[in-house]
Protein backbone atom coordinates (compact mmCIF):
# COMPACT_ATOMS: atom_id res chain seq x y z
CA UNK A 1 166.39 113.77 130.15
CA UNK A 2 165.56 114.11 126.82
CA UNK A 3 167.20 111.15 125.68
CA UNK A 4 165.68 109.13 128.17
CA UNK A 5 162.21 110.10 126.82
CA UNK A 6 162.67 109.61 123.40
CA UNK A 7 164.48 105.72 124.26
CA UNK A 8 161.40 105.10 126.09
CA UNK A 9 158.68 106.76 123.70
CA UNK A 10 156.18 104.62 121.52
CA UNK A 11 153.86 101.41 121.80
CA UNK A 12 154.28 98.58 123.69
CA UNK A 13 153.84 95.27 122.77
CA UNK A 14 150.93 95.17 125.09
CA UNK A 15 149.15 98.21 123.51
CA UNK A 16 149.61 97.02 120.11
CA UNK A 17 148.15 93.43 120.73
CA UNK A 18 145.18 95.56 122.62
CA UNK A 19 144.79 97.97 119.68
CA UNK A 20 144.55 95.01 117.03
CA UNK A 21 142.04 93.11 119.07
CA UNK A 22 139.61 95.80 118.96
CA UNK A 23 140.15 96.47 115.63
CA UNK A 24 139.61 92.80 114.93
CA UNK A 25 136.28 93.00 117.09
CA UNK A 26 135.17 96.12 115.32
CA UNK A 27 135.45 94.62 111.98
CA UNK A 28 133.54 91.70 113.00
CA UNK A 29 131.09 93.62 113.96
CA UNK A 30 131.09 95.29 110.29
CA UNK A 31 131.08 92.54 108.31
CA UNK A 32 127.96 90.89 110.72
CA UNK A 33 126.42 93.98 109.29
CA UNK A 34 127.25 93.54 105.95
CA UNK A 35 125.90 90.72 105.79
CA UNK A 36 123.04 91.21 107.39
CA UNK A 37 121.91 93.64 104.91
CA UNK A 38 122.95 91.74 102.01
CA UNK A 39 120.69 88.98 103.20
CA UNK A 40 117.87 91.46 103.91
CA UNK A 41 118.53 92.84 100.39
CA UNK A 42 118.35 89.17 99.00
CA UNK A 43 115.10 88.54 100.95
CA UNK A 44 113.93 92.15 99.76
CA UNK A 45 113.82 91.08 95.72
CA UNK A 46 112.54 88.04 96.48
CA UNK A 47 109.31 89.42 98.10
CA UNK A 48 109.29 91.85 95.07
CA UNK A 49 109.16 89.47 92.35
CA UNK A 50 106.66 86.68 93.92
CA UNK A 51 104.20 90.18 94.44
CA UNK A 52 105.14 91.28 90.71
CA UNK A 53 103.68 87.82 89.77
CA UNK A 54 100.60 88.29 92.53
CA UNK A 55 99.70 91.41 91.15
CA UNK A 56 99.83 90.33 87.69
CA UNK A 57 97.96 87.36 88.07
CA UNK A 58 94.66 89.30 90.28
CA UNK A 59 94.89 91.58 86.92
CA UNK A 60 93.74 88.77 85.71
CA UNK A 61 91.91 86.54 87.74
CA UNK A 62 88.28 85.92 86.70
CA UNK A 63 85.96 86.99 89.63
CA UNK A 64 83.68 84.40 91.51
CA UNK A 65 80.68 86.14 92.62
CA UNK A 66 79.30 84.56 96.44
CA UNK A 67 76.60 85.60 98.41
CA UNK A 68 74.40 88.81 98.64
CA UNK A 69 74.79 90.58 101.51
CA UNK A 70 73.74 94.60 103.21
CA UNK A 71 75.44 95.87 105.29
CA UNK A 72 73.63 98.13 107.95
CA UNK A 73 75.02 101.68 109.13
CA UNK A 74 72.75 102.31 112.48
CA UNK A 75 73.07 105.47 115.26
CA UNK A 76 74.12 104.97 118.57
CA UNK A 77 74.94 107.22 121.13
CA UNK A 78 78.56 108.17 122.06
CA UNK A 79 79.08 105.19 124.50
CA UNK A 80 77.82 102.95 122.07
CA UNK A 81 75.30 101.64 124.77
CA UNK A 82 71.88 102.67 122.82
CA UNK A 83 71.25 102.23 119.23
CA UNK A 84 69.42 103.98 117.43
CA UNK A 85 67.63 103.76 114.00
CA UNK A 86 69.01 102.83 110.51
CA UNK A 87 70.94 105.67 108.99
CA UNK A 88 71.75 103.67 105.57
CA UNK A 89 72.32 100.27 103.94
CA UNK A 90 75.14 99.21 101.68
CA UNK A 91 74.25 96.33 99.54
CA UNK A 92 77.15 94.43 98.23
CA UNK A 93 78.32 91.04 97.11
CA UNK A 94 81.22 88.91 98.57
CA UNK A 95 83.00 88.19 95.49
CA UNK A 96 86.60 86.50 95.51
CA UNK A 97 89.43 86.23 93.22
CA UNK A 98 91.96 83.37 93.00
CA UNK A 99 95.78 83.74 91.99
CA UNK A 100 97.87 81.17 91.26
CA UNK A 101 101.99 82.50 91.17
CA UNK A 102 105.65 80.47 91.61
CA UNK A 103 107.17 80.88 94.48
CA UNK A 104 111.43 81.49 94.45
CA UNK A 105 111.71 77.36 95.51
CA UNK A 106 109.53 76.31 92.08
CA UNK A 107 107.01 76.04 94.05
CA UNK A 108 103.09 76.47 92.87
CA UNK A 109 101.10 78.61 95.57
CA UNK A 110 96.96 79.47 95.25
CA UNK A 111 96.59 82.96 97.51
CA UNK A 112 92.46 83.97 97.61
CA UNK A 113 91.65 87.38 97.86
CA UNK A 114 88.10 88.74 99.42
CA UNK A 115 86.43 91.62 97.26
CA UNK A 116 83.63 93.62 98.63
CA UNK A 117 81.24 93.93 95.34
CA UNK A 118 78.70 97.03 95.81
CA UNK A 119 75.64 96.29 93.79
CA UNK A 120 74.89 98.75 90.58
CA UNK A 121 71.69 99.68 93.15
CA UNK A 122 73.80 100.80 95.48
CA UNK A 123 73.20 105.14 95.07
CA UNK A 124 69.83 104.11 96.03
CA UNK A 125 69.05 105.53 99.70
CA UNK A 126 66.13 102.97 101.38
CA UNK A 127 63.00 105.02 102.71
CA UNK A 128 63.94 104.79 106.36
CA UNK A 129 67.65 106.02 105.39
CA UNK A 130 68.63 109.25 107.43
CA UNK A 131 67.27 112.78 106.70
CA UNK A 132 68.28 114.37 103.73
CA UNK A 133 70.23 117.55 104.03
């Protein structure tokens, strides 16, 4: 009996086919990851150094002063159905700044940012501002 065991004991050629093919899926599967990240890593320093350049260049962009605006802070109830009077104003100045950086392809790209300028005045509480504490 024990003879007939050990003639008829490992893999068949069946089960070894079976056994390679998932291994072959399994390392497809691996390298599709791989690669994946190396792409994502690839896309990753790319984004880095065109904001290296952005951030360099606002550091350095010369401020373009718009329009004068306030901005109003007024009370309303909790439904926000009633308002109520002027708590405080915020004057400020929409100022932008303009940066100019090269993009991976060589290419020359103009990104504007909006800045919010508050005015030097802008500690100064209006008479009809809320109640002092």
């Amino acid at each position: 009996m024990i003879k007939k065991l050990r003639e008829k004991s490992g893999e068949t050629l069946v089960e070894v086919l079976a056994s390679m093919f998932i291994f072959l899926i399994l390392f497809g599967i691996l390298q599709g990851a791989v690669s994946y990240s190396h792409a994502s890593m690839q896309k990753n320093k790319q984004i880095r150094e065109e904001n290296t350049q952005i951030i360099q260049g606002l550091a350095s962009a010369q401020k373009v002063d718009g329009e004068s605006k306030t901005l109003s802070f007024i009370a309303t109830t909790s439904e926000m159905d009633k308002k109520g009077s002027v708590v405080f104003r915020v004057p400020f100045t929409l100022a932008t700044k303009t940066v100019t950086y090269q993009d991976t392809n060589g290419q020359s790209k103009n990104i504007v940012f909006s800045l919010y300028d508050v005015s030097a005045d802008a500690s100064v509480t209006p008479s009809e501002g809320g109640d002092t504490p």
